[in-house]
Every structure is written in structure tokens, then in C-alpha cells.
Protein backbone atom coordinates (compact mmCIF):
# COMPACT_ATOMS: atom_id res chain seq x y z
CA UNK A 1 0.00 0.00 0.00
CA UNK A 2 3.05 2.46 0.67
CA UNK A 3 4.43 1.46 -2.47
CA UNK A 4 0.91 2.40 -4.38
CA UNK A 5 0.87 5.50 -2.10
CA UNK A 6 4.32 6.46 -3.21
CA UNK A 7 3.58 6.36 -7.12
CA UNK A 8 0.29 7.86 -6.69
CA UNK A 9 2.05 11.01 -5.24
CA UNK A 10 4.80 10.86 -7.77
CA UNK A 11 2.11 10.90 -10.31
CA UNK A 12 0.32 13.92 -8.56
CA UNK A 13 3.43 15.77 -8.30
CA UNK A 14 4.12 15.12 -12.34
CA UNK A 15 1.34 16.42 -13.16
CA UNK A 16 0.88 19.37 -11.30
CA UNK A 17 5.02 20.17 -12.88
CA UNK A 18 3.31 20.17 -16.78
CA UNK A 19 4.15 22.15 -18.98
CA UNK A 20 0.60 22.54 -20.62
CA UNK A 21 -2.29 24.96 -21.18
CA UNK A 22 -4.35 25.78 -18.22
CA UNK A 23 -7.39 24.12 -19.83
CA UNK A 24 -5.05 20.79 -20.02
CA UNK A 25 -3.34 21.23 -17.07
CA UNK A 26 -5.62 21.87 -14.80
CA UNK A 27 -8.20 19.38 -15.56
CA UNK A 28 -5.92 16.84 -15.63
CA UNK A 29 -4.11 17.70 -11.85
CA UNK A 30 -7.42 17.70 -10.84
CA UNK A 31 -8.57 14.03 -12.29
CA UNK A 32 -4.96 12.50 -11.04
CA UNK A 33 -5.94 13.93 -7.70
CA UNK A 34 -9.63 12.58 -7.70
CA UNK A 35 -8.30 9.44 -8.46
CA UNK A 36 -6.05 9.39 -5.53
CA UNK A 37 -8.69 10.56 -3.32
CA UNK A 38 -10.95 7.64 -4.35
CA UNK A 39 -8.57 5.06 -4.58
CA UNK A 40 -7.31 6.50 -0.35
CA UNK A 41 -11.09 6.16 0.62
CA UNK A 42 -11.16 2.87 -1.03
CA UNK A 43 -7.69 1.99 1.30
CA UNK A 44 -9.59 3.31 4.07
CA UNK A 45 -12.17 1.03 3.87
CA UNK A 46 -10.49 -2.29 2.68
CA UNK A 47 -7.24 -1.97 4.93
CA UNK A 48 -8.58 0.26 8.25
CA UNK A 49 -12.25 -0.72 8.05
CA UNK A 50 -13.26 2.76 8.11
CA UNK A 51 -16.62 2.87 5.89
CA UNK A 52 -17.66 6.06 6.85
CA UNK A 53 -16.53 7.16 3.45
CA UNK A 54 -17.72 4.55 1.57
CA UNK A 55 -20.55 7.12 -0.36
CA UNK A 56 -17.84 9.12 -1.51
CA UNK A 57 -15.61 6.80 -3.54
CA UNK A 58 -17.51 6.31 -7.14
CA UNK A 59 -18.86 9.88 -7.00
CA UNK A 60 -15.03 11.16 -6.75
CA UNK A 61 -13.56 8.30 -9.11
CA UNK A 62 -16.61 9.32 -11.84
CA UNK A 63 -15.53 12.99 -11.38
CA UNK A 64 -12.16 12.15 -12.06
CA UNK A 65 -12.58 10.49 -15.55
CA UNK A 66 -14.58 13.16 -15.96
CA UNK A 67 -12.13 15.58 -15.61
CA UNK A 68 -9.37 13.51 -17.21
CA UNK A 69 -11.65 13.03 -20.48
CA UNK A 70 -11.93 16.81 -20.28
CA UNK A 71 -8.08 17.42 -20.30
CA UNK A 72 -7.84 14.93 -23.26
CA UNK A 73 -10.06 16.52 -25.21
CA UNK A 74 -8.57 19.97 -24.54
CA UNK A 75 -5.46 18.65 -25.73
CA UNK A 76 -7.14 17.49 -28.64
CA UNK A 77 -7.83 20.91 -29.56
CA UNK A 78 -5.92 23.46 -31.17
């Protein structure tokens, strides 16, 4: 789980360091950190049995393909 933890930062930390266009930047820093939200809640639950924050994990894990999709596409675009 540290290991997963470790990457998940690294990957945070990448992509808030882009060199990109706010509309693909930001959108996508956004999604990566969704994702890591979820995926802690998720941790949370299976490895601490703490399901208080159960409700919140496919609400935040939609939002972040959501918001990943959105960077994509604004990359897309010229």
C-alpha cells in the first residue's frame, strides 16, 4: 500500500510540474488527484475498516474520468 501510495504522489506531483495549457493542465491535476482521493477512501475502507466514506468513492472516481476526459479533449484541440 506504501508502495501504491508512493507512485500515486509521484504521479500527482508530475502532473501538477506540466508544462501545458491551463485548460489541459488543470483538468488533468485535478482528475490525477480525484483518483487518488478515491482510490485512499477505497484503502480506508479495505485496509482500516473505516466505511464512513464509503458514499464518496464512485462519486469522486466518476468525477475524475470526468475531468481527465476533459483534459484529453482539450489537448485534442488546437
Amino acid at each position: 500500500m506504501l508502495g501504491y501510495l508512493l507512485i500515486s504522489y509521484f504521479s500527482l506531483g508530475a502532473a501538477a510540474g506540466l508544462q501545458a495549457r491551463p485548460a489541459v493542465k488543470w483538468p488533468y491535476v485535478c482528475g490525477i488527484g480525484l483518483v487518488l482521493f478515491s482510490d485512499t477512501l477505497i484503502a480506508f475502507s479495505e485496509f482500516a475498516a473505516w466505511k464512513e466514506g464509503n458514499f464518496l468513492i464512485l462519486p469522486t472516481y466518476y468525477l475524475a474520468q470526468i475531468s481527465l476526459t476533459l483534459a484529453i479533449m482539450a489537448k485534442s484541440r488546437k
